[in-house]
PDB file of N, CA and C in Angstrom:
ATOM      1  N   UNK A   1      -3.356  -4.251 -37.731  1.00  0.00           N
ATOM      2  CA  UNK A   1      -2.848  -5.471 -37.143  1.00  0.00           C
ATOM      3  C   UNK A   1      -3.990  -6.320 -36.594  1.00  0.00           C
ATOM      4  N   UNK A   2      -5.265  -5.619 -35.980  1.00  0.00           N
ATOM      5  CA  UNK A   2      -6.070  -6.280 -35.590  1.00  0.00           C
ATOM      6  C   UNK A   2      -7.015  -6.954 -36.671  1.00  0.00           C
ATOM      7  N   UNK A   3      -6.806  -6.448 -37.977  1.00  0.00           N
ATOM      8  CA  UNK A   3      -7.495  -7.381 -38.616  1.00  0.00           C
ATOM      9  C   UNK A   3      -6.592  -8.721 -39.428  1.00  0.00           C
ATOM     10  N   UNK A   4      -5.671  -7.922 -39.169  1.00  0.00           N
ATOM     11  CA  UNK A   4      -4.621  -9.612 -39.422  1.00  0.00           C
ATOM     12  C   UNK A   4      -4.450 -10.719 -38.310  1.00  0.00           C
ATOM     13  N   UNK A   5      -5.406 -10.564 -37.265  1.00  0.00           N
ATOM     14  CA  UNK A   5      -5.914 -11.816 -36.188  1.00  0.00           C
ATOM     15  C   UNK A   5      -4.902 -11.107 -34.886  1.00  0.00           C
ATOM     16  N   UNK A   6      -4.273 -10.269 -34.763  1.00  0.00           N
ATOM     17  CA  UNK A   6      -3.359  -9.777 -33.234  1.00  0.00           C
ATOM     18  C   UNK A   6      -4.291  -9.071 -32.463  1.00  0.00           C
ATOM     19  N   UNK A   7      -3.636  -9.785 -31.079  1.00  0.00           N
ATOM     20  CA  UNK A   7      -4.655  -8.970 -30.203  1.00  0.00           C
ATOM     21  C   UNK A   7      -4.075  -7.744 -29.950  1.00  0.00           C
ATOM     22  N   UNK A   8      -5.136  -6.689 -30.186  1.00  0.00           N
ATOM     23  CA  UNK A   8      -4.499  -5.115 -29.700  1.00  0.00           C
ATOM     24  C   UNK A   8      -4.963  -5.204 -28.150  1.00  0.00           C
ATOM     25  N   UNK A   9      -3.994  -4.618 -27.559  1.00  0.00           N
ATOM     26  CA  UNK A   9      -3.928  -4.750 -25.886  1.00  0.00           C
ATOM     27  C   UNK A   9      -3.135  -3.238 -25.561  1.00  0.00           C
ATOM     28  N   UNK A  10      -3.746  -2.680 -24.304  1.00  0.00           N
ATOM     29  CA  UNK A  10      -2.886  -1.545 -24.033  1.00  0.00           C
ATOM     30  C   UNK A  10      -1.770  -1.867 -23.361  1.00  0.00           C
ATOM     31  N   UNK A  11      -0.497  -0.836 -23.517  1.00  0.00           N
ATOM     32  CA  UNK A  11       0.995  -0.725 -22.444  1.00  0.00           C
ATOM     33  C   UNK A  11       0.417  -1.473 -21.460  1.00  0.00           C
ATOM     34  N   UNK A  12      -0.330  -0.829 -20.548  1.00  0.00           N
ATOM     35  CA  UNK A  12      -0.511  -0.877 -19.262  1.00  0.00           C
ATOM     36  C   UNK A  12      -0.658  -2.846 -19.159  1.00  0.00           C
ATOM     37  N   UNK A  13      -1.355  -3.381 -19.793  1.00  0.00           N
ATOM     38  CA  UNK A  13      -1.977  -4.674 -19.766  1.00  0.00           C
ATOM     39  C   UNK A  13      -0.761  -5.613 -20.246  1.00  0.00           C
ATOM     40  N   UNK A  14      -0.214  -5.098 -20.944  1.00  0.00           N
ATOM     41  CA  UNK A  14       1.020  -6.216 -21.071  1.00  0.00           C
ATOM     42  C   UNK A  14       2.029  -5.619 -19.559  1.00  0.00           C
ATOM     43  N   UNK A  15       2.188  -4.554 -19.283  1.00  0.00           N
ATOM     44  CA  UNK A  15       2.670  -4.361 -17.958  1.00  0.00           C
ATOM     45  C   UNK A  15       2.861  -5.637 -17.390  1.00  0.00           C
ATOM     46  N   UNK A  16       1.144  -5.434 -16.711  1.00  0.00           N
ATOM     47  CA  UNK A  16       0.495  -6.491 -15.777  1.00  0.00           C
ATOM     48  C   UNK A  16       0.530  -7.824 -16.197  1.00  0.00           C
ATOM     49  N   UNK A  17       1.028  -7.999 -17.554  1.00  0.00           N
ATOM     50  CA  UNK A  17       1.064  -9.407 -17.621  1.00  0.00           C
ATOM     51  C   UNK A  17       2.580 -10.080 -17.557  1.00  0.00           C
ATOM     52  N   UNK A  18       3.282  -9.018 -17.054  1.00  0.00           N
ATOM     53  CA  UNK A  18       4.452  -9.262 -17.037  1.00  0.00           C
ATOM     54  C   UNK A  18       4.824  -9.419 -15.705  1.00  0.00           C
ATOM     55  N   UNK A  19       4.035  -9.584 -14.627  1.00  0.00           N
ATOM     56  CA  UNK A  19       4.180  -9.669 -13.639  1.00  0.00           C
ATOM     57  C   UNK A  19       3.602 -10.620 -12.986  1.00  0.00           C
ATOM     58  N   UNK A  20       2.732 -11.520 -14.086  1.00  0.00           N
ATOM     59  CA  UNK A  20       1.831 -12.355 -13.881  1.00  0.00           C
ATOM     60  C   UNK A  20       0.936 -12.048 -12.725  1.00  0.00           C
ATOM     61  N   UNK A  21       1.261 -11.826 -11.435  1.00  0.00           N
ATOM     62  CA  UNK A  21      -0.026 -11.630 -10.529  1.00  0.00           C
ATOM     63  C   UNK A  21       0.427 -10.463  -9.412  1.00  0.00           C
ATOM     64  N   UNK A  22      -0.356 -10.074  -8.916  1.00  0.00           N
ATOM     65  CA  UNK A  22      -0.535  -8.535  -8.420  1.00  0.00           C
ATOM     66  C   UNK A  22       0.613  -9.258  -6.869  1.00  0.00           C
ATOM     67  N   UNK A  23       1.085 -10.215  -6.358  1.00  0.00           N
ATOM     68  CA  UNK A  23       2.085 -10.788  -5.700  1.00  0.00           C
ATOM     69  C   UNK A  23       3.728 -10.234  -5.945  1.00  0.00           C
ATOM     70  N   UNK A  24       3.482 -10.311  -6.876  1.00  0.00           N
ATOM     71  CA  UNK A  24       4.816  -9.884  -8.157  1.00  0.00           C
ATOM     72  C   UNK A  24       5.320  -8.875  -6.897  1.00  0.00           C
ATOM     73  N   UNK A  25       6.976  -8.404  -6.576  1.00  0.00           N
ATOM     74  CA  UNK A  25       7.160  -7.619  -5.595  1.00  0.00           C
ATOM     75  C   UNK A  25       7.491  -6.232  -6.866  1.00  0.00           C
ATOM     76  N   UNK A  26       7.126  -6.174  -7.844  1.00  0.00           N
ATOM     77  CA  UNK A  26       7.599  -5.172  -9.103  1.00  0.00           C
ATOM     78  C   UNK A  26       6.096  -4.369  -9.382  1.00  0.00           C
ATOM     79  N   UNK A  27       4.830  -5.065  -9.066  1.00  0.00           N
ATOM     80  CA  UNK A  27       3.428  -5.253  -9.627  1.00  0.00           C
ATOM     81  C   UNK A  27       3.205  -3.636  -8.650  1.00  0.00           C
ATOM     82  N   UNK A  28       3.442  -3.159  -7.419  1.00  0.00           N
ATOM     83  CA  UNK A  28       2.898  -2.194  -6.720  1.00  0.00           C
ATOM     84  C   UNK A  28       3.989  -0.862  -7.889  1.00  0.00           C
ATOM     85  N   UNK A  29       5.165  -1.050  -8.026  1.00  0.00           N
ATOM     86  CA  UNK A  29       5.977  -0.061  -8.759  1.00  0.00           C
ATOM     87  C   UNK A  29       5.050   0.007 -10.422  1.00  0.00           C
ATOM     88  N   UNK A  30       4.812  -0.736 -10.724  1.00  0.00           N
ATOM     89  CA  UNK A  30       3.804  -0.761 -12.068  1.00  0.00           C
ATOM     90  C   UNK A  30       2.605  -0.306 -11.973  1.00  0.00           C
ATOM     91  N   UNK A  31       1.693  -0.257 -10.754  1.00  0.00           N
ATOM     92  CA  UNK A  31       0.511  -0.057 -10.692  1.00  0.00           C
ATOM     93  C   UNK A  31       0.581   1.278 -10.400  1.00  0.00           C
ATOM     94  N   UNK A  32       2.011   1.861  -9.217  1.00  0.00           N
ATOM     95  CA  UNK A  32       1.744   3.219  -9.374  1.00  0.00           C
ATOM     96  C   UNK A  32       2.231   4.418 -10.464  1.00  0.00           C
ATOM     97  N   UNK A  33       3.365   3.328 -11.296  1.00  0.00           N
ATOM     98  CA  UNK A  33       3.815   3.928 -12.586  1.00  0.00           C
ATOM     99  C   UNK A  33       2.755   4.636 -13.544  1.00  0.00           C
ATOM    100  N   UNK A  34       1.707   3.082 -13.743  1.00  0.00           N
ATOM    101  CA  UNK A  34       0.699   3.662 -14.448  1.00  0.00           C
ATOM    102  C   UNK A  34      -0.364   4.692 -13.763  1.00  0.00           C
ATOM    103  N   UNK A  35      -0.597   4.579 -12.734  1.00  0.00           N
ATOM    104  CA  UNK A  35      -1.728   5.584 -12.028  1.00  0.00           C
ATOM    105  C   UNK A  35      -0.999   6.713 -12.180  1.00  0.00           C
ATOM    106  N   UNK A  36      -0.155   7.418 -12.346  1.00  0.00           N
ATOM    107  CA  UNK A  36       0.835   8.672 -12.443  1.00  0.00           C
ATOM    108  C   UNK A  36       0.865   8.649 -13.775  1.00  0.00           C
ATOM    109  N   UNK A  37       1.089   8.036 -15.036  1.00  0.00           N
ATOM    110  CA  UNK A  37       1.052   8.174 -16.320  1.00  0.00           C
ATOM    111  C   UNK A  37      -0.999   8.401 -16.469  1.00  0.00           C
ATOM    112  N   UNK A  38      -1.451   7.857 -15.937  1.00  0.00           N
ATOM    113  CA  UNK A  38      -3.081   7.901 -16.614  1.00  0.00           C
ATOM    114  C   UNK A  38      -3.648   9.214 -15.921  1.00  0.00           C
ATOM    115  N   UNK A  39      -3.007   9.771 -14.582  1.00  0.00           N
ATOM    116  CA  UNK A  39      -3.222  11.054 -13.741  1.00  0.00           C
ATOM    117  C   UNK A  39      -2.824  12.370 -14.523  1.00  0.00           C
ATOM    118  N   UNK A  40      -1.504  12.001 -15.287  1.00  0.00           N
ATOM    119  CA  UNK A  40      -0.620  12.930 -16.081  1.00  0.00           C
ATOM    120  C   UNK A  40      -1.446  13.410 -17.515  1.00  0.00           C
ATOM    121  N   UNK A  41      -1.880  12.121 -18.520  1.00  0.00           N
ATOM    122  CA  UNK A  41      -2.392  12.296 -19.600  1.00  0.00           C
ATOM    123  C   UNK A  41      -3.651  12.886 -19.188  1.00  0.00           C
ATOM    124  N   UNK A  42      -4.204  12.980 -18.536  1.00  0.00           N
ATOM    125  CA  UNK A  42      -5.542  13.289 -17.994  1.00  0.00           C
ATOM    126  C   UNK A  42      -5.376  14.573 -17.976  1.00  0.00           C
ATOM    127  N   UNK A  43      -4.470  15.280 -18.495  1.00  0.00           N
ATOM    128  CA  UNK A  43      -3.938  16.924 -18.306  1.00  0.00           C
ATOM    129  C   UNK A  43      -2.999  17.260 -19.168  1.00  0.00           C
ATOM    130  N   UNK A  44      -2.553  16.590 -20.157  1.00  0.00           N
ATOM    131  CA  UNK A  44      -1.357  17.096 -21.227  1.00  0.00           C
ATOM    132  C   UNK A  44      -2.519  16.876 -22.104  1.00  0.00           C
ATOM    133  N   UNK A  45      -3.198  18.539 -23.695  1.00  0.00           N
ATOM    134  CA  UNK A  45      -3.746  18.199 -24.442  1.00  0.00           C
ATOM    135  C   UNK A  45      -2.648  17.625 -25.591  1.00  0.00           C
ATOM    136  N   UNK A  46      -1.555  17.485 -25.581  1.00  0.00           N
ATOM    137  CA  UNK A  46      -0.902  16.936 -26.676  1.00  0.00           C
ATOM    138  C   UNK A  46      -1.086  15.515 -26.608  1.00  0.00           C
ATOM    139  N   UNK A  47      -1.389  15.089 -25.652  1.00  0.00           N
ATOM    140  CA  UNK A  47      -1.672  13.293 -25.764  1.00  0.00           C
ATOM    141  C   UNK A  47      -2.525  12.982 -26.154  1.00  0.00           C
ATOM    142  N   UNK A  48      -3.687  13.540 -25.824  1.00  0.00           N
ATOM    143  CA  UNK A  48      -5.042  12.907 -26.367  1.00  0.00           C
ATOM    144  C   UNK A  48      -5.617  14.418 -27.127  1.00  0.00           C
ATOM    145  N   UNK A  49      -5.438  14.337 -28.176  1.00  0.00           N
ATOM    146  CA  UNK A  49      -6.323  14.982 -29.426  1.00  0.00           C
ATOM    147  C   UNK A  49      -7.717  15.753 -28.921  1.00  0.00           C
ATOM    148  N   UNK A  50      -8.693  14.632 -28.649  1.00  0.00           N
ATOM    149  CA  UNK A  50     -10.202  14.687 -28.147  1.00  0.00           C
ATOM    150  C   UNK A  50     -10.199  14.106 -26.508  1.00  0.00           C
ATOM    151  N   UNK A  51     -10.286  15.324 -25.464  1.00  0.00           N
ATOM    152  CA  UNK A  51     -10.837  14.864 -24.168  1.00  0.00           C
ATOM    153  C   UNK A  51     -11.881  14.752 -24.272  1.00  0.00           C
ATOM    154  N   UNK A  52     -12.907  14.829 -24.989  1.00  0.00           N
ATOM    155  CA  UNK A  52     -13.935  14.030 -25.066  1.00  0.00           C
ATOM    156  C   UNK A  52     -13.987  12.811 -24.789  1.00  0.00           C
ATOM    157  N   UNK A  53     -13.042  12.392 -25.487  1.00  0.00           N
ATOM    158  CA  UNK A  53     -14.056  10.948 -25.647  1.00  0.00           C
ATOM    159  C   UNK A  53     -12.952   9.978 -24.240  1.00  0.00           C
ATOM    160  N   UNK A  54     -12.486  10.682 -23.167  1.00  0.00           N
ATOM    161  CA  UNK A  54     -11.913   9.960 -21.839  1.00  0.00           C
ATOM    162  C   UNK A  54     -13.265   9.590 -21.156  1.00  0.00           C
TER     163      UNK A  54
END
């Protein structure tokens, strides 16, 4: 897709753009959603293949 001109962007970043600014009263439930999903993968080897390369 990225070479057909789309920007590749992670979950997390369209999250945040859905909240437009860290004001957002939803933006603290998202920020700790993801800090608990990126805490979690950081310890399941079925998600990431190679902990290497974190």
């Amino acid at each position: 897709m990225a070479h057909a001109g789309a920007h590749v962007v992670s979950s997390e970043s369209v999250l945040f753009q859905l909240t437009f600014d860290s004001k957002d009263p939803k933006f603290k439930q998202i920020s700790a959603l993801v800090k608990e999903f990126q805490a979690a993968a950081k310890t399941n080897e079925l998600l990431f293949k190679n902990k290497a390369s974190l």
